[in-house]
PDB file of N, CA and C in Angstrom:
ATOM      1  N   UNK A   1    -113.391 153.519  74.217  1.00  0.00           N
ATOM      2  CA  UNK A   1    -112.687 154.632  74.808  1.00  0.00           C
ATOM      3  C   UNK A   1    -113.219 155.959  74.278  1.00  0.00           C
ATOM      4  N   UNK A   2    -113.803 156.386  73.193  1.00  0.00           N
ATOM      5  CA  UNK A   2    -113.939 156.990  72.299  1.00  0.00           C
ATOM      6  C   UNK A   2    -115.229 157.559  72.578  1.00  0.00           C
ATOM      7  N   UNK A   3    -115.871 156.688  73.169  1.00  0.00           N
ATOM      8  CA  UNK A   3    -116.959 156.846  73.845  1.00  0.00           C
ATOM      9  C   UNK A   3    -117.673 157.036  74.614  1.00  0.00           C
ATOM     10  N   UNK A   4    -116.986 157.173  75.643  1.00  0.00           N
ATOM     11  CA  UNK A   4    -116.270 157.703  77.520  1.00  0.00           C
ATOM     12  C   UNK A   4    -116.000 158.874  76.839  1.00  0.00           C
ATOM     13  N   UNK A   5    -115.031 159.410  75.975  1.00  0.00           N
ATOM     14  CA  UNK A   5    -114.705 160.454  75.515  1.00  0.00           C
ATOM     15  C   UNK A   5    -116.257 161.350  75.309  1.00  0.00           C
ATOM     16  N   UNK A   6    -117.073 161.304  74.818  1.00  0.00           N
ATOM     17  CA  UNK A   6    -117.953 161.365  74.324  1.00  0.00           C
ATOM     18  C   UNK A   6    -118.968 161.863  75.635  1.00  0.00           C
ATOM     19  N   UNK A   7    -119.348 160.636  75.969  1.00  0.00           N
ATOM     20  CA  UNK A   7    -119.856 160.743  77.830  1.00  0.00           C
ATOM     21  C   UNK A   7    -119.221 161.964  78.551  1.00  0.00           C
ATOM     22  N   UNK A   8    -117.930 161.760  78.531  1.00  0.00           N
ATOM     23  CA  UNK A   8    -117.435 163.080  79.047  1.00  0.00           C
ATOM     24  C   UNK A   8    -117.603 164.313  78.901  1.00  0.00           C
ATOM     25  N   UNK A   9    -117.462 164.851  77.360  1.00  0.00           N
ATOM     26  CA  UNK A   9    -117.732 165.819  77.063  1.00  0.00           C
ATOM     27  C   UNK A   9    -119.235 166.588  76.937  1.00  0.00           C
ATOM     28  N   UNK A  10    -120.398 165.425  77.216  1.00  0.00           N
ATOM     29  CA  UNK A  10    -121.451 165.852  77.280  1.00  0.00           C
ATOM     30  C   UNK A  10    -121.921 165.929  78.588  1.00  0.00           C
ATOM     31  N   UNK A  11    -120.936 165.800  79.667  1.00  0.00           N
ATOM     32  CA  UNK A  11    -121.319 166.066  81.357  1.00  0.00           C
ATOM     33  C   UNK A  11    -120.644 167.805  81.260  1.00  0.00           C
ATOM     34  N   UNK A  12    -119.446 167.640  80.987  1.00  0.00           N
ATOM     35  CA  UNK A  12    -119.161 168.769  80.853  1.00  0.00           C
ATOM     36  C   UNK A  12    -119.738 170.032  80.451  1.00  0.00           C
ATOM     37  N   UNK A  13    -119.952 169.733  78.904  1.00  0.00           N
ATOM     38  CA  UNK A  13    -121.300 170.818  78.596  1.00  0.00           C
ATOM     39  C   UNK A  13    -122.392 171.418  78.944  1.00  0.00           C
ATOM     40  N   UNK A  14    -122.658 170.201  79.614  1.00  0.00           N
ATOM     41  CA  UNK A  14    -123.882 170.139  80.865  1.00  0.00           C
ATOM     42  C   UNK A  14    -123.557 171.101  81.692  1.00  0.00           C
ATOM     43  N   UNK A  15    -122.434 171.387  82.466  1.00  0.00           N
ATOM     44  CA  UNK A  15    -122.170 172.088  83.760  1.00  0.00           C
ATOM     45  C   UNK A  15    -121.649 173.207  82.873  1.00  0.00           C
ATOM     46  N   UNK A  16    -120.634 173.446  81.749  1.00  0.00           N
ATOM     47  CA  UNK A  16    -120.740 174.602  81.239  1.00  0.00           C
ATOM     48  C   UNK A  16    -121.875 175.360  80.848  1.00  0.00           C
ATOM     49  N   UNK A  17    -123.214 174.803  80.479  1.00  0.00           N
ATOM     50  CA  UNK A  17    -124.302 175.717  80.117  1.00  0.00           C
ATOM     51  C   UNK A  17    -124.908 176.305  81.382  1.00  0.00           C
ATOM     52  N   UNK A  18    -124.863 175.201  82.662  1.00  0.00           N
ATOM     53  CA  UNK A  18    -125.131 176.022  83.756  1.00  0.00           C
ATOM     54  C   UNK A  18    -124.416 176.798  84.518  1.00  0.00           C
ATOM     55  N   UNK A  19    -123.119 177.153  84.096  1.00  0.00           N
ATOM     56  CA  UNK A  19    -122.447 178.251  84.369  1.00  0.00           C
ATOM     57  C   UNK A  19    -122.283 179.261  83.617  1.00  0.00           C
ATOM     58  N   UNK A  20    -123.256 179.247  82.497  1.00  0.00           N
ATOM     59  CA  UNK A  20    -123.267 180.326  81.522  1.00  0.00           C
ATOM     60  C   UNK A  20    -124.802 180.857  81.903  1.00  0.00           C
ATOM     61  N   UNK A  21    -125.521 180.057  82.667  1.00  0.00           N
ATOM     62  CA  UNK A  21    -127.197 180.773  82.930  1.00  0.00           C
ATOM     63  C   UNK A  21    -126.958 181.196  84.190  1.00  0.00           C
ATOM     64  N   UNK A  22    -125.607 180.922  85.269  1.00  0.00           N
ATOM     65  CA  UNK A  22    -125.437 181.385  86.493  1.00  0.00           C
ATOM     66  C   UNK A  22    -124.641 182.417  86.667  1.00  0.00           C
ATOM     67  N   UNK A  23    -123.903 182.732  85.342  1.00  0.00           N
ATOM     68  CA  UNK A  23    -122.437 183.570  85.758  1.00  0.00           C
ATOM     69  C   UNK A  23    -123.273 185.010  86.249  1.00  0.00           C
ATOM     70  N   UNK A  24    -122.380 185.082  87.133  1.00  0.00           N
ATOM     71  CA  UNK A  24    -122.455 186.770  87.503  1.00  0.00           C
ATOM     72  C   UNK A  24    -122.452 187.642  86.629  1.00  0.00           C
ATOM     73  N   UNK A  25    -121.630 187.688  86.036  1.00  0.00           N
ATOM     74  CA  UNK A  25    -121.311 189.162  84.721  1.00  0.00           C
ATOM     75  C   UNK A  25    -121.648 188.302  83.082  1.00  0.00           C
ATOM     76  N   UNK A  26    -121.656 189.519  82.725  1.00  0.00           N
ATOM     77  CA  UNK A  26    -121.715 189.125  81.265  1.00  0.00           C
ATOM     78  C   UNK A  26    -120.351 188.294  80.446  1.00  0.00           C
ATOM     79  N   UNK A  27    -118.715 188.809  81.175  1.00  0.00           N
ATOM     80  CA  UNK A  27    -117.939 188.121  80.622  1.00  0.00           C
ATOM     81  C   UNK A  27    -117.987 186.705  81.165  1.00  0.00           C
ATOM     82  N   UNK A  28    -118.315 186.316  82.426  1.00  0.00           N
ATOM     83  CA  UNK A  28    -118.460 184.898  82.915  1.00  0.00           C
ATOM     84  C   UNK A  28    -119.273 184.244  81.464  1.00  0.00           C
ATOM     85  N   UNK A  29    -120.631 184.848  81.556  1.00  0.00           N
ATOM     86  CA  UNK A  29    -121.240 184.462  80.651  1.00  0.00           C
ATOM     87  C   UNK A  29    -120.699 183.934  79.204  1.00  0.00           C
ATOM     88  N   UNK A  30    -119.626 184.916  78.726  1.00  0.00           N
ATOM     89  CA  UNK A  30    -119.341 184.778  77.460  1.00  0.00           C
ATOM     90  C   UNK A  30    -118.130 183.683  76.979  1.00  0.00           C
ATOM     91  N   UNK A  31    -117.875 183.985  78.742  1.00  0.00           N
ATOM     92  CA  UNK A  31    -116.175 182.712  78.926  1.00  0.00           C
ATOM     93  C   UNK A  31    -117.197 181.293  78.568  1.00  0.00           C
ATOM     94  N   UNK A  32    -117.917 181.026  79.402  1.00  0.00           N
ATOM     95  CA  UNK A  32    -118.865 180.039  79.457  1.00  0.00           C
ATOM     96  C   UNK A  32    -119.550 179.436  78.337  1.00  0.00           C
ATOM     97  N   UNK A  33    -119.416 180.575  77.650  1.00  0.00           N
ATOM     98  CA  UNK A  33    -120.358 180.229  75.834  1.00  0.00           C
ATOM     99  C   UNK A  33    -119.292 180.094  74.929  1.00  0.00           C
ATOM    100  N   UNK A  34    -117.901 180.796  75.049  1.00  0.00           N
ATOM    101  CA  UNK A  34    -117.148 180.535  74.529  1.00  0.00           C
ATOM    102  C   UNK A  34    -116.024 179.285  74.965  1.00  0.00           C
ATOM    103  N   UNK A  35    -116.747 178.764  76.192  1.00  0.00           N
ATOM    104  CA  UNK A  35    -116.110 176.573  76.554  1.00  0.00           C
ATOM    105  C   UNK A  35    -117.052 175.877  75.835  1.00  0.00           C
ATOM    106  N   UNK A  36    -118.678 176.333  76.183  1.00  0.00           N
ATOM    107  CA  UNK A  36    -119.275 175.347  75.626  1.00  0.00           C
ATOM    108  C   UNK A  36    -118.910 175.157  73.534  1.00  0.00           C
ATOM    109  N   UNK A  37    -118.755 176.095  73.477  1.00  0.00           N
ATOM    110  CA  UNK A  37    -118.393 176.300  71.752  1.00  0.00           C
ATOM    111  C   UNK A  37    -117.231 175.252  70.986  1.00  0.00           C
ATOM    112  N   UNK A  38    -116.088 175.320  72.194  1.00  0.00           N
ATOM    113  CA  UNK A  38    -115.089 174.437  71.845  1.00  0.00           C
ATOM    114  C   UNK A  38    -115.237 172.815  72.492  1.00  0.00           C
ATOM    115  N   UNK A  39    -116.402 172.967  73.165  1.00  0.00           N
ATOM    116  CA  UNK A  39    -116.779 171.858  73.528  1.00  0.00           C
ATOM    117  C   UNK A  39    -117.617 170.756  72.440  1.00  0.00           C
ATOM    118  N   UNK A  40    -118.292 171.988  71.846  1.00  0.00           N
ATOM    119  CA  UNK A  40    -118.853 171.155  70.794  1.00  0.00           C
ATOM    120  C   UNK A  40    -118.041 170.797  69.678  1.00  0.00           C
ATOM    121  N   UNK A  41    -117.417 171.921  69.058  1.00  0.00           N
ATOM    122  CA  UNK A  41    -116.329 171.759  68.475  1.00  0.00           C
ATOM    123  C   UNK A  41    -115.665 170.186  68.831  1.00  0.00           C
ATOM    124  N   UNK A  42    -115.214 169.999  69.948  1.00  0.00           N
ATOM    125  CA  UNK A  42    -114.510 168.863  70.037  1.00  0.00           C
ATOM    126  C   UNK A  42    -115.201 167.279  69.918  1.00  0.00           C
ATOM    127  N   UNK A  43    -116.846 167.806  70.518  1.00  0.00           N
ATOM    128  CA  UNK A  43    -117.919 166.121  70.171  1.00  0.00           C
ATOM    129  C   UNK A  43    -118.363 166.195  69.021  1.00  0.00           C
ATOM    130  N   UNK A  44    -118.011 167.666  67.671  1.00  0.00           N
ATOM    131  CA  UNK A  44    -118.237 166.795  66.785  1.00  0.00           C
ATOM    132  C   UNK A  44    -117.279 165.793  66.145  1.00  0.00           C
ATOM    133  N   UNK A  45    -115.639 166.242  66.224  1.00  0.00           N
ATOM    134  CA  UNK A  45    -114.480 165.682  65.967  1.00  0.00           C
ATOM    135  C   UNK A  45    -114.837 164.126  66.297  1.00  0.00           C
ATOM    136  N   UNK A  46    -115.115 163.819  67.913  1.00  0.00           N
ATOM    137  CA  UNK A  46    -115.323 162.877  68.453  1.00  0.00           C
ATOM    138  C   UNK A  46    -116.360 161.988  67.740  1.00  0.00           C
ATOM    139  N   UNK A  47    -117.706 162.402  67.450  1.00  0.00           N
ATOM    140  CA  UNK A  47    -118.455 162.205  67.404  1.00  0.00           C
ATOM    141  C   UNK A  47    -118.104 161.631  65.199  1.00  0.00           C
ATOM    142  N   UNK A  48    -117.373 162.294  64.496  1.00  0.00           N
ATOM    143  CA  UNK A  48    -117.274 162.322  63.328  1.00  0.00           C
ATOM    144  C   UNK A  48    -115.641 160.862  63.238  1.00  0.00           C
ATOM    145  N   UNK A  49    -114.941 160.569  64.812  1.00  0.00           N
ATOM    146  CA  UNK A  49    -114.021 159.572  64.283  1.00  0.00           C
ATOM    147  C   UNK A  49    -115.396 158.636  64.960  1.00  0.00           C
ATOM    148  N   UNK A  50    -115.858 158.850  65.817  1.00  0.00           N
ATOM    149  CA  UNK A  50    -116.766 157.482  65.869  1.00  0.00           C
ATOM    150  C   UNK A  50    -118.073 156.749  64.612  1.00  0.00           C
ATOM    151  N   UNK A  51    -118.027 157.476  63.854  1.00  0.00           N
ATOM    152  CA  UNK A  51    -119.424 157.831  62.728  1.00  0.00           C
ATOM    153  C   UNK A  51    -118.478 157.252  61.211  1.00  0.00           C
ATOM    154  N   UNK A  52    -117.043 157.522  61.473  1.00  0.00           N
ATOM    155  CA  UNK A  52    -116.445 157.201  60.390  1.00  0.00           C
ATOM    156  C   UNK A  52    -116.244 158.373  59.226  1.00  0.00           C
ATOM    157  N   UNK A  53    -116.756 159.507  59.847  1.00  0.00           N
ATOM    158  CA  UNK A  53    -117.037 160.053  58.627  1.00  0.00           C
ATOM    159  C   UNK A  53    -115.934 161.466  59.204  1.00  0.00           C
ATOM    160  N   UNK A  54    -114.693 161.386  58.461  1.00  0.00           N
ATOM    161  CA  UNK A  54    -113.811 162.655  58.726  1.00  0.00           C
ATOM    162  C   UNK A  54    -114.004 163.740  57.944  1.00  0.00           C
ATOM    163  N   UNK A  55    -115.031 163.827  57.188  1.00  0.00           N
ATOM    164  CA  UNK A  55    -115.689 165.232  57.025  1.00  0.00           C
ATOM    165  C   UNK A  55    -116.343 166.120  57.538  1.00  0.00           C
ATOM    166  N   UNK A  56    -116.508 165.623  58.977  1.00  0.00           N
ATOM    167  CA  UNK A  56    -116.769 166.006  59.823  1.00  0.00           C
ATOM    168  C   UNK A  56    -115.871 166.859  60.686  1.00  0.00           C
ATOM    169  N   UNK A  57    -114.243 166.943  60.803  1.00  0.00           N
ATOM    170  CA  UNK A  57    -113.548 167.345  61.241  1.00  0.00           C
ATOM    171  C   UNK A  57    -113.801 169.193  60.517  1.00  0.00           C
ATOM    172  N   UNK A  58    -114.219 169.246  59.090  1.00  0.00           N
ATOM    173  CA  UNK A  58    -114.119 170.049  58.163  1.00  0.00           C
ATOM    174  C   UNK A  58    -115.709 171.433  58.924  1.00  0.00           C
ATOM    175  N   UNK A  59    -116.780 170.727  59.413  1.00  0.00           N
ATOM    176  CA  UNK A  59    -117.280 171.327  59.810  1.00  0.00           C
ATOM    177  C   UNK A  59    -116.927 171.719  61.377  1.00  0.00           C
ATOM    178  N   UNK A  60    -116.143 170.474  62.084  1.00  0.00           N
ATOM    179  CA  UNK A  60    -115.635 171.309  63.122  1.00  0.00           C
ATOM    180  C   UNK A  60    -114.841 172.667  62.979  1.00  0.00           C
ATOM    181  N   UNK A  61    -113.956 172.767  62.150  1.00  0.00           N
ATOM    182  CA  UNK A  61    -113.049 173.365  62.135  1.00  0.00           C
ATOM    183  C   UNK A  61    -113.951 175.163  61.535  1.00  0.00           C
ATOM    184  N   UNK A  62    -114.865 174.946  60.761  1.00  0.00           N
ATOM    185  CA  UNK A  62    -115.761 175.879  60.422  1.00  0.00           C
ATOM    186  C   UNK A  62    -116.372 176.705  61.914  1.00  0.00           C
ATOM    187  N   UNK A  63    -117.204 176.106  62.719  1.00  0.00           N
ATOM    188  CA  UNK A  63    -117.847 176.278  63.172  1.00  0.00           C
ATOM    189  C   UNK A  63    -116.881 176.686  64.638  1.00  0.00           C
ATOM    190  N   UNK A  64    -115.264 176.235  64.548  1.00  0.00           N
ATOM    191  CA  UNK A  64    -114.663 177.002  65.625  1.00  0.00           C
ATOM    192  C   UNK A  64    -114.504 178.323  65.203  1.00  0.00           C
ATOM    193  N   UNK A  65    -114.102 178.499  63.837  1.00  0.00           N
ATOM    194  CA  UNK A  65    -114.576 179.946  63.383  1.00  0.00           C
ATOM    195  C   UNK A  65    -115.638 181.171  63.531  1.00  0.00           C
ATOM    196  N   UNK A  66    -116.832 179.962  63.626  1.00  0.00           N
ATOM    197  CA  UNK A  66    -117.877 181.117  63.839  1.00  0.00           C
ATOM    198  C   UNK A  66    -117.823 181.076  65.468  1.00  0.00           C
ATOM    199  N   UNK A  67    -117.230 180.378  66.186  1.00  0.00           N
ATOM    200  CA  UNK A  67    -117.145 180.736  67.907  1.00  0.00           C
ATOM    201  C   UNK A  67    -116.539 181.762  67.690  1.00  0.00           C
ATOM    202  N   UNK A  68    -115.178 181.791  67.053  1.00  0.00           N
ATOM    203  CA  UNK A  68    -114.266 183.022  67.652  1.00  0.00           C
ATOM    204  C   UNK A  68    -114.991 184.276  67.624  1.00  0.00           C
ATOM    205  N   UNK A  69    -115.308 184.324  66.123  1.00  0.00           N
ATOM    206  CA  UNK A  69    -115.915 185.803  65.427  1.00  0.00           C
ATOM    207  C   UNK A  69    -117.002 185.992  66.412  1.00  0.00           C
ATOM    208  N   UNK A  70    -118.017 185.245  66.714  1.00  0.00           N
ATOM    209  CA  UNK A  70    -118.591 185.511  67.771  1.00  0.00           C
ATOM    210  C   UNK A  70    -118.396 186.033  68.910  1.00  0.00           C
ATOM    211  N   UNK A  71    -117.411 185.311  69.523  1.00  0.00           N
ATOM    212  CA  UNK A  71    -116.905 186.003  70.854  1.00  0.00           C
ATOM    213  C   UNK A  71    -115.947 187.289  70.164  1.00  0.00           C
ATOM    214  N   UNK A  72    -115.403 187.785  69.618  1.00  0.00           N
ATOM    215  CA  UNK A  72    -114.767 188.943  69.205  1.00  0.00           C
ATOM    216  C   UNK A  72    -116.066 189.993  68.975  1.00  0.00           C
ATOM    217  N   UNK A  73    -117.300 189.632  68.252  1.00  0.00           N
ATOM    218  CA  UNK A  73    -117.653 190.196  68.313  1.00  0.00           C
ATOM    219  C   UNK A  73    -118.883 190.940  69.436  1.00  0.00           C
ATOM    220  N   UNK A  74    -119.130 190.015  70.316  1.00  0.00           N
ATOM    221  CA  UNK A  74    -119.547 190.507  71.358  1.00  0.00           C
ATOM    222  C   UNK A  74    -118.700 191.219  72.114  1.00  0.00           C
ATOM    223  N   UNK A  75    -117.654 191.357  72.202  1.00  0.00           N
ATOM    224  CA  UNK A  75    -116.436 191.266  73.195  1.00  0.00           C
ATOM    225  C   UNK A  75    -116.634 193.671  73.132  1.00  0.00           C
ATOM    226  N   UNK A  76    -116.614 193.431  71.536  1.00  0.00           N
ATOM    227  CA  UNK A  76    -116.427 194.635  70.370  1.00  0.00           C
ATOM    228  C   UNK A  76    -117.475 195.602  71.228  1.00  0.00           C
ATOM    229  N   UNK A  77    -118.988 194.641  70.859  1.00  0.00           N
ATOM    230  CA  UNK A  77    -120.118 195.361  70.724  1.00  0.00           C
ATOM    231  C   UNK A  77    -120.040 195.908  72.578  1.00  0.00           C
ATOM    232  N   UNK A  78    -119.613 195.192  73.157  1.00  0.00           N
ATOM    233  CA  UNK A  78    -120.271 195.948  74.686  1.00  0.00           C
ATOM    234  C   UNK A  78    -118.882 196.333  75.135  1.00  0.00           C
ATOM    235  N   UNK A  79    -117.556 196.622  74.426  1.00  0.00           N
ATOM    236  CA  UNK A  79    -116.003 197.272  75.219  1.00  0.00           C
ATOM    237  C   UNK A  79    -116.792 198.711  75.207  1.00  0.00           C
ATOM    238  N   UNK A  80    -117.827 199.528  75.138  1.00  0.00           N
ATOM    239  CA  UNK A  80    -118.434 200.971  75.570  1.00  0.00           C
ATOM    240  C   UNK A  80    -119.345 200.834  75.919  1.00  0.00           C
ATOM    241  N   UNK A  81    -120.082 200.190  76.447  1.00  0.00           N
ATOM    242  CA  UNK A  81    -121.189 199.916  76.891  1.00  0.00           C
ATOM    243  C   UNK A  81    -120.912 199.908  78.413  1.00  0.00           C
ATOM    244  N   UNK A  82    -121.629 200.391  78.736  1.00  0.00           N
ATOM    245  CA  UNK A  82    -121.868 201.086  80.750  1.00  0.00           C
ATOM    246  C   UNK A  82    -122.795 199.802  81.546  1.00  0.00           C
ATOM    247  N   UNK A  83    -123.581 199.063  80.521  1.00  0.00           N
ATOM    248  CA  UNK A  83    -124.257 198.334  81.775  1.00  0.00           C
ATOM    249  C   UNK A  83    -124.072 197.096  81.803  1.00  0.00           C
ATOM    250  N   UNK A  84    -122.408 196.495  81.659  1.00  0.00           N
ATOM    251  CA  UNK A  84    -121.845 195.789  81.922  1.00  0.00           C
ATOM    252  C   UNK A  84    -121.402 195.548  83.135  1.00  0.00           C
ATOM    253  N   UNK A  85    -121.245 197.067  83.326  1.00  0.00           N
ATOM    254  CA  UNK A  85    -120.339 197.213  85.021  1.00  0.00           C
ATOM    255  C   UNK A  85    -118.847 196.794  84.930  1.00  0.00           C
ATOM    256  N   UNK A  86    -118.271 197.314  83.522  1.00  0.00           N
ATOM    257  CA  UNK A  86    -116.875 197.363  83.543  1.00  0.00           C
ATOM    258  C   UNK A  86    -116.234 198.993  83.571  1.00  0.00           C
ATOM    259  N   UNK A  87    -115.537 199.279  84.129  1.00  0.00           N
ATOM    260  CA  UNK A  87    -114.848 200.414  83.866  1.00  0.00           C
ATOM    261  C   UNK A  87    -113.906 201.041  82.483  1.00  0.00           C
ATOM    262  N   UNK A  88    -114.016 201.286  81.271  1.00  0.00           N
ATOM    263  CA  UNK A  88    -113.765 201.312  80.322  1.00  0.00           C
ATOM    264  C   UNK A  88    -112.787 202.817  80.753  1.00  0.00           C
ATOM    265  N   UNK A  89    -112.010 202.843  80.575  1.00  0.00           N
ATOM    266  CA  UNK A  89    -111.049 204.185  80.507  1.00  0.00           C
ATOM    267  C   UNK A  89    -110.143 204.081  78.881  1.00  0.00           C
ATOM    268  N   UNK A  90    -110.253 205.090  78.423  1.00  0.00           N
ATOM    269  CA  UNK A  90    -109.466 205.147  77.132  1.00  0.00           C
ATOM    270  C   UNK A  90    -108.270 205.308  77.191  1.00  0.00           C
ATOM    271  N   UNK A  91    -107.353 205.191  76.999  1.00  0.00           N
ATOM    272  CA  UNK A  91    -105.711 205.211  76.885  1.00  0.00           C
ATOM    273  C   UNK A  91    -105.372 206.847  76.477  1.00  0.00           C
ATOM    274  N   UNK A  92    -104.199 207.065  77.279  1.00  0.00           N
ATOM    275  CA  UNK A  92    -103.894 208.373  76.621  1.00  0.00           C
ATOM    276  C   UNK A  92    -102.856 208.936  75.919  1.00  0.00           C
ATOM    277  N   UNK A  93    -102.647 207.653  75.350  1.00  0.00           N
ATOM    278  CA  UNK A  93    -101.040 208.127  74.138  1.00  0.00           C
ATOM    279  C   UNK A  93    -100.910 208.894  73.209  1.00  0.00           C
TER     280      UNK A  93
END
């Protein structure tokens, strides 16, 4: 079962990376990099109860970290940036 699990998540990834080389915009893009991220995240879990080895959960759990900070920090670097093709308006409180 565990292993179907497995199968699964690597069809998936599959079609998430080609919707991250197809997306229209840059946030498609980043939605897309930020599935495939938790995707891996989840085949190593998978991949670490099939292997026996639950120290593996320890680097999953790391490496969902460096997804987030990642996506936060792209998110950061282009919220002023013009050739995104987002409309950025500043708040006026």
């Amino acid at each position: 079962m565990f292993v179907a699990a497995a199968l699964a998540l690597l069809a998936t990834m599959i079609l998430t990376i080609v919707r991250a080389l197809s997306g229209p915009t840059l946030y498609d893009r980043l939605l897309a990099a930020n599935s495939f991220g938790t995707k891996i995240v989840l085949f190593i879990a998978v991949y670490g109860f099939l292997a026996g080895r639950p120290d593996f959960l320890d680097i999953a759990l790391v490496y969902t970290l460096i997804n987030f900070v990642g996506t936060v920090a792209v998110l950061k670097f282009y919220e002023y940036d013009d050739s995104v093709g987002g409309d950025y308006q500043e708040d006026d409180y």
